[in-house]
C-alpha atoms as a PDB file:
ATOM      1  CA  UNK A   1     -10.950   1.083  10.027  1.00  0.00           C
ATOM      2  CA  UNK A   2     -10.375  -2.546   8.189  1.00  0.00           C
ATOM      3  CA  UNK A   3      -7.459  -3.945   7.359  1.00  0.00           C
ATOM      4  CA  UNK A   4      -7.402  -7.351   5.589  1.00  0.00           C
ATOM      5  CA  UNK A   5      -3.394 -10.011   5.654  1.00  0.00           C
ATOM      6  CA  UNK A   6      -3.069 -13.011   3.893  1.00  0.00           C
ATOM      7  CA  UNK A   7      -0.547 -15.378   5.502  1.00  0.00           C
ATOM      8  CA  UNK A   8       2.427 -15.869   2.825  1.00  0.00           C
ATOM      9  CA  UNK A   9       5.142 -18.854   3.568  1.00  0.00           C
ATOM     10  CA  UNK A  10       8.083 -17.000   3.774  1.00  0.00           C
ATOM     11  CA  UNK A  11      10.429 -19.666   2.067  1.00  0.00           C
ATOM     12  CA  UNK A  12       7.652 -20.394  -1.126  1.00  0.00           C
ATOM     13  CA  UNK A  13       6.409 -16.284  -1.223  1.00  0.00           C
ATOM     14  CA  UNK A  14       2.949 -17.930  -1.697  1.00  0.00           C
ATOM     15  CA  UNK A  15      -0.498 -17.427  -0.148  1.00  0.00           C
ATOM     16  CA  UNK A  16      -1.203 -20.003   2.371  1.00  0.00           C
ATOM     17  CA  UNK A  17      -4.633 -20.831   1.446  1.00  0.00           C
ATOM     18  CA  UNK A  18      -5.479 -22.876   4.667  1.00  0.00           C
ATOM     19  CA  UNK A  19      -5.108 -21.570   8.357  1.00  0.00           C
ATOM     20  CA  UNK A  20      -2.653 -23.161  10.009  1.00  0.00           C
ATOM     21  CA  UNK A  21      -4.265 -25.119  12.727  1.00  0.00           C
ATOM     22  CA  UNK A  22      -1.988 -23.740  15.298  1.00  0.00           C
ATOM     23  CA  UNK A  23      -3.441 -20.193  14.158  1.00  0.00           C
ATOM     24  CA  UNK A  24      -7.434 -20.947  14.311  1.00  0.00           C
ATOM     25  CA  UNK A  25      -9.068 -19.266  16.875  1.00  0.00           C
ATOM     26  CA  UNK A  26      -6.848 -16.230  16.659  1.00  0.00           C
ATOM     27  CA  UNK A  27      -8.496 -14.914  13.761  1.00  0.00           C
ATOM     28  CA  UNK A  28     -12.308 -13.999  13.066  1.00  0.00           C
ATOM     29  CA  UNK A  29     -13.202 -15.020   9.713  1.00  0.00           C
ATOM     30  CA  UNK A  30     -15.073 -12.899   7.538  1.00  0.00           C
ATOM     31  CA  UNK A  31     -19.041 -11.885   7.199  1.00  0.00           C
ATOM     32  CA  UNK A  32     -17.781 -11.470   3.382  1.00  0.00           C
ATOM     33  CA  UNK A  33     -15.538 -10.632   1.167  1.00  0.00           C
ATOM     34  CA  UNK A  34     -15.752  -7.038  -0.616  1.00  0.00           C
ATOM     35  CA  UNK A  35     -14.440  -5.882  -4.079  1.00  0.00           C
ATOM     36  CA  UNK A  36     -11.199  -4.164  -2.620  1.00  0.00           C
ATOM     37  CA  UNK A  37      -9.469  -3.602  -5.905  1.00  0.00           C
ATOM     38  CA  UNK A  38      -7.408  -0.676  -6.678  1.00  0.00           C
ATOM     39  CA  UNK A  39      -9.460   2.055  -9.335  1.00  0.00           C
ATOM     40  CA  UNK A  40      -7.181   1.327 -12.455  1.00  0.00           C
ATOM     41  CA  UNK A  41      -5.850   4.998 -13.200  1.00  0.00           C
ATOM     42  CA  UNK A  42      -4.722   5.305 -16.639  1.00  0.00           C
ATOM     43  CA  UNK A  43      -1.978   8.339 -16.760  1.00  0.00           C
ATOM     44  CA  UNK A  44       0.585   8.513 -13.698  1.00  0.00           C
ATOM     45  CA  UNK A  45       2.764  11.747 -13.586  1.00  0.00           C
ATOM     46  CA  UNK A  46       6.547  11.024 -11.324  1.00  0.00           C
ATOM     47  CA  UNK A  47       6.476  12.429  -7.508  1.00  0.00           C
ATOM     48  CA  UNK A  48       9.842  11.989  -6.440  1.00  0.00           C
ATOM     49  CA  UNK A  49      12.304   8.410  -5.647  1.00  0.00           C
ATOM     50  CA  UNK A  50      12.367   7.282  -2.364  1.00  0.00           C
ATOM     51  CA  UNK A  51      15.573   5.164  -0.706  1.00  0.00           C
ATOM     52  CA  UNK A  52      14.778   3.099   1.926  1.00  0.00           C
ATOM     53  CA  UNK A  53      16.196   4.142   5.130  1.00  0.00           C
ATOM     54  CA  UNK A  54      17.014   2.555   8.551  1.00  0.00           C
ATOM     55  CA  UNK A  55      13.738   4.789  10.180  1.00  0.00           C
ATOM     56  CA  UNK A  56      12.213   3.086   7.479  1.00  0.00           C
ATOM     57  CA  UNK A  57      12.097  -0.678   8.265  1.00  0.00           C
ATOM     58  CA  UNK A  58      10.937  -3.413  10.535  1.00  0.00           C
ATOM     59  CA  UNK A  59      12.542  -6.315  12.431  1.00  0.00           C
ATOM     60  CA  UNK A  60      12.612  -8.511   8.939  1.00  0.00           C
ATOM     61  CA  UNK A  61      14.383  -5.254   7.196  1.00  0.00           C
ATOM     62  CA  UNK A  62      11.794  -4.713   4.769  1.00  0.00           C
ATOM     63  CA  UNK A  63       9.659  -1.169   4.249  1.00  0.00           C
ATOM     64  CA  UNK A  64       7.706  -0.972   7.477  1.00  0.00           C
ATOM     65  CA  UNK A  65       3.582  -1.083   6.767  1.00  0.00           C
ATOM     66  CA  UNK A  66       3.068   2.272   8.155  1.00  0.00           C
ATOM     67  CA  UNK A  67       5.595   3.732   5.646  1.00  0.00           C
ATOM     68  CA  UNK A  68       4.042   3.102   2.596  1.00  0.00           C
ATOM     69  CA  UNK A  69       1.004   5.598   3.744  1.00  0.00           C
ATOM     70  CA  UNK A  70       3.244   8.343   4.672  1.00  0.00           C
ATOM     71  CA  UNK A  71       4.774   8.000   0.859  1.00  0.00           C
ATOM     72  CA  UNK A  72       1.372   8.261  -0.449  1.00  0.00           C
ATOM     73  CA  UNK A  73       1.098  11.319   1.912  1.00  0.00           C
ATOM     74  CA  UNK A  74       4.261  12.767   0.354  1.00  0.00           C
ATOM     75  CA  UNK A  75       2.657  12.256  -3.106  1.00  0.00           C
ATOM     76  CA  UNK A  76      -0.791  14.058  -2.239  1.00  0.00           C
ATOM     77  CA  UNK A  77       0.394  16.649   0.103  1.00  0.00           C
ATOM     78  CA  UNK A  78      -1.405  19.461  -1.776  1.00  0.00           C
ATOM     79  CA  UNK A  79      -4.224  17.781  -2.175  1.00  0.00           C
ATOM     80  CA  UNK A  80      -4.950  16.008   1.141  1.00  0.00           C
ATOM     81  CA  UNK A  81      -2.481  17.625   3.462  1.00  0.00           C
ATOM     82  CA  UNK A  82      -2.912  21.285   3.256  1.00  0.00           C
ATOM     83  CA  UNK A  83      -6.723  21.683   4.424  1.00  0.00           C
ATOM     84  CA  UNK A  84      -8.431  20.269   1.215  1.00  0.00           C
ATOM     85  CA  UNK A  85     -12.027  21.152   0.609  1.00  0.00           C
ATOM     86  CA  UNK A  86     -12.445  17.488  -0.146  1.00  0.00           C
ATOM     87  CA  UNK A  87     -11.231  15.298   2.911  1.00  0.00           C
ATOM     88  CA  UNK A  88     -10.363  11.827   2.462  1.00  0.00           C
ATOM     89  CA  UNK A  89     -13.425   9.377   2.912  1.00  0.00           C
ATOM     90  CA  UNK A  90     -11.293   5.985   1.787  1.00  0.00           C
ATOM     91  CA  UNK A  91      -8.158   4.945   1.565  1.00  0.00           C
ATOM     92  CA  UNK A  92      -6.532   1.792   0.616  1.00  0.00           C
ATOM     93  CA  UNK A  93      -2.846   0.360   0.206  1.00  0.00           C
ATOM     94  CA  UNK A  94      -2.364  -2.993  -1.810  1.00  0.00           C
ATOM     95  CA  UNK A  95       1.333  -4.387  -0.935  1.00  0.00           C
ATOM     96  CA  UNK A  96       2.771  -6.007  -4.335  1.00  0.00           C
ATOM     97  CA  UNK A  97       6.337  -6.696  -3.398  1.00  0.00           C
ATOM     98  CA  UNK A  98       8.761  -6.040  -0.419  1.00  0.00           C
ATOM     99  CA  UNK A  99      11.217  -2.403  -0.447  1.00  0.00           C
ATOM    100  CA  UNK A 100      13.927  -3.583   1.303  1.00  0.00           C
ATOM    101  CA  UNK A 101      17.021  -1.443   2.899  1.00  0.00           C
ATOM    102  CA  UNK A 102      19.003   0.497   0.533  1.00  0.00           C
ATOM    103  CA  UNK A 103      16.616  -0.117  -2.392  1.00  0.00           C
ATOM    104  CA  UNK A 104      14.867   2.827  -4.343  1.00  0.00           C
ATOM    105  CA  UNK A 105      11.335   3.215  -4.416  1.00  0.00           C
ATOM    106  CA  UNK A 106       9.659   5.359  -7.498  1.00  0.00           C
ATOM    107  CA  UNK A 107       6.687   6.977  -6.532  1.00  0.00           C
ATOM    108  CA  UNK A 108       4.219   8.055  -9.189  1.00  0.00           C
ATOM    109  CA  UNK A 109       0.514   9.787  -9.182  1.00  0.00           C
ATOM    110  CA  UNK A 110      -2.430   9.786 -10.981  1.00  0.00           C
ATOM    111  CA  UNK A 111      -6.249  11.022 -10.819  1.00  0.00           C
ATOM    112  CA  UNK A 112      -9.208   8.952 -10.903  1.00  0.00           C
ATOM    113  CA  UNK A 113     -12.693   9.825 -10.874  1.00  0.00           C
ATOM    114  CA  UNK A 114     -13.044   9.655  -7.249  1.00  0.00           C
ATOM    115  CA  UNK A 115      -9.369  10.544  -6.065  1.00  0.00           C
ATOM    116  CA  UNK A 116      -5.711   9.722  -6.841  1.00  0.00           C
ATOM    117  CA  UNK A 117      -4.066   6.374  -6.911  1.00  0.00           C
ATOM    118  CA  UNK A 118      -0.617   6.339  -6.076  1.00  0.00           C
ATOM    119  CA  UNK A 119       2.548   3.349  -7.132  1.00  0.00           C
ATOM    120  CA  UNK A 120       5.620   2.842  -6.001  1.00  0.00           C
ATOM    121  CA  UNK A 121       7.724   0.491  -8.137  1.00  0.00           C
ATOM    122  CA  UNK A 122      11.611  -0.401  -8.312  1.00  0.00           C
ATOM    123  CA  UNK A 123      11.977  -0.810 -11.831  1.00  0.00           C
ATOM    124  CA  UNK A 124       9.656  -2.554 -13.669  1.00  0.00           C
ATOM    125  CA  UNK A 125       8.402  -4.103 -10.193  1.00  0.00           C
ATOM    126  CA  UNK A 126       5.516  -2.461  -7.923  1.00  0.00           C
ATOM    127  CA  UNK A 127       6.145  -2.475  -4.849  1.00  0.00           C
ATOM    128  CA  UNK A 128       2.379  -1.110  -3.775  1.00  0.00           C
ATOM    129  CA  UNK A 129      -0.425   0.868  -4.771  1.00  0.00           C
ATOM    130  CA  UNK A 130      -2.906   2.885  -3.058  1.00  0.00           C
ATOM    131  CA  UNK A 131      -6.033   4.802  -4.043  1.00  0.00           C
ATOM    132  CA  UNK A 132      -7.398   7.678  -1.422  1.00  0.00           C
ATOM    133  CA  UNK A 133     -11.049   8.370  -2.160  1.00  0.00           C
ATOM    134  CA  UNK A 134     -12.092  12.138  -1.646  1.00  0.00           C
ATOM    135  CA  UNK A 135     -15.547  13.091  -0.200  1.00  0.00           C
END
């Protein structure tokens, strides 16, 4: 398992490019830095609309982390979820913008070459996207 943050300043919404010197040490930095793009999928069919819940967020009220996996889940269910001759070997989640208490999230799927990619979006806006590679 890997999982890659970038600090944001809350007030700005913009990457901190520069460790805060009261973080160093805390952090290991990395050997390198991989290609962890999203596989561009090209046709996305609906799954369903999602409204945040209370069981849904963390201390700051936003989606919690953990969430945004088990809406992927909800997506792929047939596929990944009910004993799929093709487990999952990857699987990724790229966080675009905050779902916040109250707010709607559209879900949408689509197929790739190597798996499905998954969106959520309120409106025009995506919220996250997330790609599960299949053996």
């Amino acid at each position: 398992m890997d999982t890659r943050w970038l600090l944001v300043d809350v007030d700005s919404k913009r990457i901190v490019r520069r460790m805060p010197q009261e973080l160093e040490g805390y952090f290991n930095p990395p050997d390198e830095f991989e290609d962890f793009r999203i596989p561009k999928c090209i046709e996305f069919e609906p799954s369903h609309d999602v409204t945040v819940r209370y069981s849904h967020i963390d201390l700051n009220m936003h989606l919690n982390n953990t969430v945004y996996a088990d809406l992927m889940c909800d997506c792929l269910q047939n596929e990944i979820m009910q004993g799929s001759e093709n487990p999952i070997q990857e699987f990724m989640i790229v966080y675009h913008s905050e779902a916040v208490l109250g707010e709607t999230v559209s879900m949408k799927v689509g197929k790739t070459e190597t798996g499905f990619v998954c969106e959520g979006t309120k409106g025009e806006t995506s919220c996250f996207e997330s790609w599960v590679k299949m053996k």
